[in-house]
C-alpha atoms as a PDB file:
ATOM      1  CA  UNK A   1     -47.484 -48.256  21.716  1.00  0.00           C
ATOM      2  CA  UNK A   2     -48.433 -44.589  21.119  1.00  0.00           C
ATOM      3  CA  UNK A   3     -46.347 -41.714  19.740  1.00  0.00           C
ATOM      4  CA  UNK A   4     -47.098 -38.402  19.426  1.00  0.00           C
ATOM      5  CA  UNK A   5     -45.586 -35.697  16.723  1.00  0.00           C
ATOM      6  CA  UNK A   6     -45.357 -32.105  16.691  1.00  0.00           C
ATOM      7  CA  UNK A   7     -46.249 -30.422  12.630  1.00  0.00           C
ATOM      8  CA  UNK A   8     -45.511 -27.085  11.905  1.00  0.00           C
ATOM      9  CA  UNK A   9     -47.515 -25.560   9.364  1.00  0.00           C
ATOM     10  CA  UNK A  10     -45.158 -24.234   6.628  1.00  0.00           C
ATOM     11  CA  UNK A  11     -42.266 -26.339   7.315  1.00  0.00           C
ATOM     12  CA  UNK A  12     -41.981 -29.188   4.738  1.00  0.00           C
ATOM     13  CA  UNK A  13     -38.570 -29.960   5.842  1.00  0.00           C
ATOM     14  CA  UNK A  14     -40.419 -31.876   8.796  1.00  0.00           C
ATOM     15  CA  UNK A  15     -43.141 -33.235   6.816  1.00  0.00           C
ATOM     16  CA  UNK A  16     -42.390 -37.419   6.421  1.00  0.00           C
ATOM     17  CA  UNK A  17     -40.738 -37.595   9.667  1.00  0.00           C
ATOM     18  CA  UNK A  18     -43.506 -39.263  11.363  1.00  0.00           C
ATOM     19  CA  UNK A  19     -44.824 -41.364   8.615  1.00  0.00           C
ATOM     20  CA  UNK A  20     -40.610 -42.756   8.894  1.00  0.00           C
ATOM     21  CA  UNK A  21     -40.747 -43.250  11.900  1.00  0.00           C
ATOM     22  CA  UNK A  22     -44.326 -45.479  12.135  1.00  0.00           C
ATOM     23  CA  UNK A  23     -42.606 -46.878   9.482  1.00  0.00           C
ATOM     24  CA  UNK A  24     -39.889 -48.051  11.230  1.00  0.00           C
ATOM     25  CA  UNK A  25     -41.397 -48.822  14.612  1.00  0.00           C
ATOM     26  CA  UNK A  26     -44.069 -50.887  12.420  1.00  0.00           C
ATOM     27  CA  UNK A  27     -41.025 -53.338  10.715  1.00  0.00           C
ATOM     28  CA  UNK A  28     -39.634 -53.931  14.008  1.00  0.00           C
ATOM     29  CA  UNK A  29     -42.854 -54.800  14.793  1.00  0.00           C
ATOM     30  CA  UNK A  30     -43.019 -57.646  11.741  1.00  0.00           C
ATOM     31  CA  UNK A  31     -46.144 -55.750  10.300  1.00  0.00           C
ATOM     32  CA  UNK A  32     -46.378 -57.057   6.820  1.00  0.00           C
ATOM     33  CA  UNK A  33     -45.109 -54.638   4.574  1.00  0.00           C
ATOM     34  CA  UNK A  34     -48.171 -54.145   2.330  1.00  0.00           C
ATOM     35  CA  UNK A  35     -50.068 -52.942   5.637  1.00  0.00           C
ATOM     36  CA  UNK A  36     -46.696 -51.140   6.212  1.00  0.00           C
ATOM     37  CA  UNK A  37     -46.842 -49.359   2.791  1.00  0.00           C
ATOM     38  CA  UNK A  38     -50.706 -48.386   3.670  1.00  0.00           C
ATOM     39  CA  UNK A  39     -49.923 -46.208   6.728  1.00  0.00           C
ATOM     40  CA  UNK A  40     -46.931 -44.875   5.259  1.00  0.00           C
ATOM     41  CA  UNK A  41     -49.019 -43.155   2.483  1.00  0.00           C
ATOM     42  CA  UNK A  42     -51.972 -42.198   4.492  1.00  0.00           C
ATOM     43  CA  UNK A  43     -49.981 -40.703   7.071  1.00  0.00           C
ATOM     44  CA  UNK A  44     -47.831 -38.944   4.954  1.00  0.00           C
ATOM     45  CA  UNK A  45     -50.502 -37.818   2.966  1.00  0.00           C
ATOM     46  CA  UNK A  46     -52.285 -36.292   6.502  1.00  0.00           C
ATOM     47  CA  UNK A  47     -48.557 -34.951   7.374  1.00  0.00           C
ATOM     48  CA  UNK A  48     -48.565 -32.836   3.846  1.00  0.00           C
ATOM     49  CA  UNK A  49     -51.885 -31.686   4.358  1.00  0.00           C
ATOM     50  CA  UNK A  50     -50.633 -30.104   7.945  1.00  0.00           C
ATOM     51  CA  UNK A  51     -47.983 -28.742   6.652  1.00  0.00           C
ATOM     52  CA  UNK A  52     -49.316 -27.021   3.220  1.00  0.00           C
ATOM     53  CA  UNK A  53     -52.681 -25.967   4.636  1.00  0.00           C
ATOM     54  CA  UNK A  54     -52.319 -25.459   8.712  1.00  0.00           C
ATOM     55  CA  UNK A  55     -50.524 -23.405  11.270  1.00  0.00           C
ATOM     56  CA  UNK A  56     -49.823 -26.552  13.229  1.00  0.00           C
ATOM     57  CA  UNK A  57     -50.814 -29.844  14.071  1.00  0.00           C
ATOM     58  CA  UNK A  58     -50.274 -33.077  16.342  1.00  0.00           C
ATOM     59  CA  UNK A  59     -49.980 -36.717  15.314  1.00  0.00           C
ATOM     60  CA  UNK A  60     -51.508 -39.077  17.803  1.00  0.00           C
ATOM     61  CA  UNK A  61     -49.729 -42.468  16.687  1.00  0.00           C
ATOM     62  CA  UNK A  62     -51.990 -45.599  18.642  1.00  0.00           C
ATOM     63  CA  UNK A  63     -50.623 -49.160  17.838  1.00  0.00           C
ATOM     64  CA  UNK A  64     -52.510 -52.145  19.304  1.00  0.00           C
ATOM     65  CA  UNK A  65     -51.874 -55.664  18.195  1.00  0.00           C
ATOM     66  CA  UNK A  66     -55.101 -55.464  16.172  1.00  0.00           C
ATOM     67  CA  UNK A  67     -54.367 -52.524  14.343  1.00  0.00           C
ATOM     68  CA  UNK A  68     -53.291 -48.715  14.207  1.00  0.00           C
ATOM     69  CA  UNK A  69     -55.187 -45.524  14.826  1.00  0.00           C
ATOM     70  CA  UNK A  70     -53.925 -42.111  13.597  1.00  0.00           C
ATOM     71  CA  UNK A  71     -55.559 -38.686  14.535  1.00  0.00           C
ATOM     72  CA  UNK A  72     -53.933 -35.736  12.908  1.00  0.00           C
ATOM     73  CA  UNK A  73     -55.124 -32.494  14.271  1.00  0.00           C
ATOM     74  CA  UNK A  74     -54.802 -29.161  13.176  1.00  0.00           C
ATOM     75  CA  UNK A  75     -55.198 -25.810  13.674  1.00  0.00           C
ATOM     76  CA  UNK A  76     -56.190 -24.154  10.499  1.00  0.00           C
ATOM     77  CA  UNK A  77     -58.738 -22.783   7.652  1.00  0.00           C
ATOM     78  CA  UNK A  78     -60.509 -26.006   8.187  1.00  0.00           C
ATOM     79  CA  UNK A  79     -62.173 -27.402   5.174  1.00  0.00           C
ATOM     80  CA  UNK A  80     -65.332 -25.309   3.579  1.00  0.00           C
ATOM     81  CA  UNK A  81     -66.848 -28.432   1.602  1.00  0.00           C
ATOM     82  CA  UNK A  82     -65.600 -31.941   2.624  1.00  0.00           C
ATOM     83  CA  UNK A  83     -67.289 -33.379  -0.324  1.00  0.00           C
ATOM     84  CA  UNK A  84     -65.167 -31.151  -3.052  1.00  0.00           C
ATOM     85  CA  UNK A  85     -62.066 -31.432  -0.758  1.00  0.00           C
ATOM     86  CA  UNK A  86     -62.967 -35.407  -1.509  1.00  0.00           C
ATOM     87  CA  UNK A  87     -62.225 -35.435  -5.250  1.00  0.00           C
ATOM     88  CA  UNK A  88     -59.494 -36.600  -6.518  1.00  0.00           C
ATOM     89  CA  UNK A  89     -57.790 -33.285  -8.462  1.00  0.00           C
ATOM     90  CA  UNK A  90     -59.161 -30.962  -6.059  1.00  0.00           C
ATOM     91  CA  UNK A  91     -56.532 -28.737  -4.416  1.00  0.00           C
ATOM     92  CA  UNK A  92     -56.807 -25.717  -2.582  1.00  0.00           C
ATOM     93  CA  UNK A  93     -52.839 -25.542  -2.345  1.00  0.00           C
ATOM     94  CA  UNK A  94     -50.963 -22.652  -2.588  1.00  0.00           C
ATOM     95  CA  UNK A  95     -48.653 -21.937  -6.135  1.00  0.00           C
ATOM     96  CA  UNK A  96     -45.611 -21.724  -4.038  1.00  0.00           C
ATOM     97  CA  UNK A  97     -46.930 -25.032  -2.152  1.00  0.00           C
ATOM     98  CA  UNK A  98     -47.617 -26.798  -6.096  1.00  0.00           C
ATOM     99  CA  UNK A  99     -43.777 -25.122  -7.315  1.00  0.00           C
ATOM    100  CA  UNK A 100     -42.532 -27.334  -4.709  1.00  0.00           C
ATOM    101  CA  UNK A 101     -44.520 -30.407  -6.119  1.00  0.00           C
ATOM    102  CA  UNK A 102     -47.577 -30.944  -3.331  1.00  0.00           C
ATOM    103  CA  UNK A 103     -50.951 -29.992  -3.332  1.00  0.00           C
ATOM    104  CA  UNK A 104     -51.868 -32.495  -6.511  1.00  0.00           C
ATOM    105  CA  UNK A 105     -55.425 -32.383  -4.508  1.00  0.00           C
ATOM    106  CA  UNK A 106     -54.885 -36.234  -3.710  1.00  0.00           C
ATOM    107  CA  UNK A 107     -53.912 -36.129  -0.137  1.00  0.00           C
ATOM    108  CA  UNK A 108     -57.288 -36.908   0.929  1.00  0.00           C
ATOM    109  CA  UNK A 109     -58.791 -39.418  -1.484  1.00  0.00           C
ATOM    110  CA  UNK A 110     -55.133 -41.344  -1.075  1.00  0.00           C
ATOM    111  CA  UNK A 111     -55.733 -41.762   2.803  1.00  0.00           C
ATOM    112  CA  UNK A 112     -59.527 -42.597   2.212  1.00  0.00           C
ATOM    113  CA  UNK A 113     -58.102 -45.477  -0.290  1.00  0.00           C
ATOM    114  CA  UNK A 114     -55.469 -46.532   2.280  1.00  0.00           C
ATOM    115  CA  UNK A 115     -57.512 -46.554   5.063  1.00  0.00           C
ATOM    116  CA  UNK A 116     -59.687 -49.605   6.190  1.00  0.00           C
ATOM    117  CA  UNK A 117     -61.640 -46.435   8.584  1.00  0.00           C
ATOM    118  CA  UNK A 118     -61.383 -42.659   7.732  1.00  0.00           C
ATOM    119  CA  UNK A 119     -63.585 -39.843   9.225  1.00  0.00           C
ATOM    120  CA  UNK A 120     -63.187 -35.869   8.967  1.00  0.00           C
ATOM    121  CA  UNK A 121     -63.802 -33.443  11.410  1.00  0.00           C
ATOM    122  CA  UNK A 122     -63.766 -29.708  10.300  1.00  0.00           C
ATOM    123  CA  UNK A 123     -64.416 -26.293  11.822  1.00  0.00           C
ATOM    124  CA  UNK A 124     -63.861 -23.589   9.416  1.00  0.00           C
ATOM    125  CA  UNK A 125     -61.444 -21.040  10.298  1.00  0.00           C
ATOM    126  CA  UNK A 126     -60.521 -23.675  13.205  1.00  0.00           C
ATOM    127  CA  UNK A 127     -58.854 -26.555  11.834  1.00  0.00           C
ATOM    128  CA  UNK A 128     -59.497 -29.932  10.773  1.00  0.00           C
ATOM    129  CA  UNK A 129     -58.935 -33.605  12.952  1.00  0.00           C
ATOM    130  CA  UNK A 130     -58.612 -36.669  10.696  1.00  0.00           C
ATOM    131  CA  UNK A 131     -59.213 -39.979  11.959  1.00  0.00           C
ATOM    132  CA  UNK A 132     -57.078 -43.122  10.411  1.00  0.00           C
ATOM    133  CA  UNK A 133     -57.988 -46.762  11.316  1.00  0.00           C
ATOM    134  CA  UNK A 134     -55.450 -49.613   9.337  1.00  0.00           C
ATOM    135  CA  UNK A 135     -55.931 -53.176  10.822  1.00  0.00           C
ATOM    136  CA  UNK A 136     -53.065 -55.519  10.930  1.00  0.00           C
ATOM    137  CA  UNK A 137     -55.122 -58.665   9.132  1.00  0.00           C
END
Protein backbone atom coordinates (compact mmCIF):
# COMPACT_ATOMS: atom_id res chain seq x y z
CA UNK A 1 0.00 0.00 0.00
CA UNK A 2 1.44 3.53 -0.44
CA UNK A 3 -0.09 6.92 0.39
CA UNK A 4 1.08 10.06 -0.22
CA UNK A 5 0.27 13.52 1.87
CA UNK A 6 0.47 17.01 1.03
CA UNK A 7 2.10 19.45 4.42
CA UNK A 8 1.86 22.93 4.36
CA UNK A 9 4.36 24.70 6.22
CA UNK A 10 2.57 26.96 8.77
CA UNK A 11 -0.61 25.19 8.94
CA UNK A 12 -0.86 23.10 12.16
CA UNK A 13 -4.46 22.59 11.65
CA UNK A 14 -3.27 19.79 9.09
CA UNK A 15 -0.48 18.55 11.05
CA UNK A 16 -1.64 14.73 12.55
CA UNK A 17 -3.74 14.05 9.65
CA UNK A 18 -1.44 11.64 8.14
CA UNK A 19 -0.01 10.07 11.17
CA UNK A 20 -4.35 9.28 11.69
CA UNK A 21 -4.69 8.09 8.91
CA UNK A 22 -1.46 5.37 8.86
CA UNK A 23 -2.95 4.89 11.95
CA UNK A 24 -6.00 3.75 10.85
CA UNK A 25 -5.07 2.00 7.62
CA UNK A 26 -2.38 0.14 9.97
CA UNK A 27 -5.42 -1.38 12.54
CA UNK A 28 -7.31 -2.51 9.67
CA UNK A 29 -4.35 -4.00 8.79
CA UNK A 30 -4.10 -6.05 12.42
CA UNK A 31 -0.61 -4.34 13.00
CA UNK A 32 -0.04 -4.82 16.65
CA UNK A 33 -0.70 -1.79 18.34
CA UNK A 34 2.68 -1.24 20.06
CA UNK A 35 4.22 -1.13 16.37
CA UNK A 36 1.04 0.96 15.73
CA UNK A 37 1.86 3.45 18.56
CA UNK A 38 5.65 3.62 17.06
CA UNK A 39 4.71 5.11 13.66
CA UNK A 40 2.12 7.17 15.05
CA UNK A 41 4.76 9.17 17.07
CA UNK A 42 7.50 9.19 14.59
CA UNK A 43 5.35 10.32 11.94
CA UNK A 44 3.74 12.82 13.77
CA UNK A 45 6.77 13.97 15.12
CA UNK A 46 8.21 14.35 11.15
CA UNK A 47 4.58 15.98 10.37
CA UNK A 48 5.32 18.84 13.23
CA UNK A 49 8.64 19.34 12.10
CA UNK A 50 7.10 20.21 8.39
CA UNK A 51 4.83 22.20 9.57
CA UNK A 52 6.81 24.47 12.30
CA UNK A 53 10.05 24.66 10.32
CA UNK A 54 9.19 24.25 6.31
CA UNK A 55 7.31 25.89 3.52
CA UNK A 56 5.98 22.51 2.50
CA UNK A 57 6.46 19.00 2.40
CA UNK A 58 5.24 15.44 1.08
CA UNK A 59 4.67 12.22 3.01
CA UNK A 60 5.56 9.15 1.05
CA UNK A 61 3.57 6.41 3.16
CA UNK A 62 5.16 2.62 1.82
CA UNK A 63 3.52 -0.42 3.63
CA UNK A 64 4.83 -3.91 2.76
CA UNK A 65 3.95 -6.94 4.77
CA UNK A 66 7.43 -6.74 6.33
CA UNK A 67 7.30 -3.38 7.43
CA UNK A 68 6.70 0.47 6.73
CA UNK A 69 8.85 3.11 5.13
CA UNK A 70 8.17 6.86 5.60
CA UNK A 71 10.04 9.70 3.66
CA UNK A 72 9.01 13.15 4.67
CA UNK A 73 10.37 15.78 2.42
CA UNK A 74 10.59 19.29 2.67
CA UNK A 75 11.29 22.33 1.31
CA UNK A 76 12.90 24.52 3.85
CA UNK A 77 15.96 26.13 5.98
CA UNK A 78 17.25 22.65 6.08
CA UNK A 79 19.15 21.77 9.15
CA UNK A 80 22.72 23.69 9.83
CA UNK A 81 24.12 20.93 12.35
CA UNK A 82 22.35 17.50 12.38
CA UNK A 83 24.25 16.56 15.40
CA UNK A 84 22.80 19.65 17.69
CA UNK A 85 19.40 19.30 15.88
CA UNK A 86 19.93 15.52 17.50
CA UNK A 87 19.71 16.47 21.19
CA UNK A 88 17.06 16.05 22.99
CA UNK A 89 16.04 19.94 24.21
CA UNK A 90 17.33 21.41 21.17
CA UNK A 91 14.77 23.55 19.32
CA UNK A 92 15.13 25.98 16.77
CA UNK A 93 11.22 26.67 16.92
CA UNK A 94 9.74 29.78 16.63
CA UNK A 95 8.04 31.63 20.11
CA UNK A 96 4.79 31.79 18.36
CA UNK A 97 5.44 27.98 17.23
CA UNK A 98 6.46 27.10 21.39
CA UNK A 99 3.04 29.56 22.56
CA UNK A 100 1.20 27.01 20.73
CA UNK A 101 3.00 24.09 22.65
CA UNK A 102 5.56 22.48 19.77
CA UNK A 103 8.99 22.90 19.18
CA UNK A 104 10.04 21.10 22.77
CA UNK A 105 13.27 20.23 20.43
CA UNK A 106 12.19 16.42 20.68
CA UNK A 107 10.75 15.82 17.32
CA UNK A 108 13.83 14.33 16.13
CA UNK A 109 15.35 12.27 18.92
CA UNK A 110 11.47 10.85 19.40
CA UNK A 111 11.48 9.46 15.71
CA UNK A 112 15.20 8.24 16.08
CA UNK A 113 13.81 6.26 19.36
CA UNK A 114 10.74 5.03 17.43
CA UNK A 115 12.36 4.06 14.54
CA UNK A 116 13.99 0.55 13.99
CA UNK A 117 15.95 2.75 10.68
CA UNK A 118 16.25 6.62 10.59
CA UNK A 119 18.54 8.66 8.21
CA UNK A 120 18.64 12.60 7.51
CA UNK A 121 19.19 14.27 4.49
CA UNK A 122 19.74 18.12 4.63
CA UNK A 123 20.56 20.96 2.24
CA UNK A 124 20.66 24.20 3.94
CA UNK A 125 18.46 26.80 2.71
CA UNK A 126 16.84 23.72 0.67
CA UNK A 127 15.06 21.51 2.88
CA UNK A 128 15.45 18.42 4.68
CA UNK A 129 14.17 14.46 3.56
CA UNK A 130 13.81 12.09 6.53
CA UNK A 131 13.84 8.53 6.08
CA UNK A 132 11.59 6.18 8.58
CA UNK A 133 11.94 2.33 8.52
CA UNK A 134 9.39 0.42 11.41
CA UNK A 135 9.25 -3.42 10.82
CA UNK A 136 6.14 -5.28 11.60
CA UNK A 137 8.05 -8.18 13.90
Amino acid sequence: MYFEYKVVGGDFTIAGVASSQVKKTLKQLGIDSSIIKRVVVALYEAEVNVVAHAYEGVIYVDIKGDGIKLKVEDKGPGIPDVSLAMTKGFSTASSSVREMGFGAGMGLPNISDNADSFRIETVVDKGTTLHIEIKFH
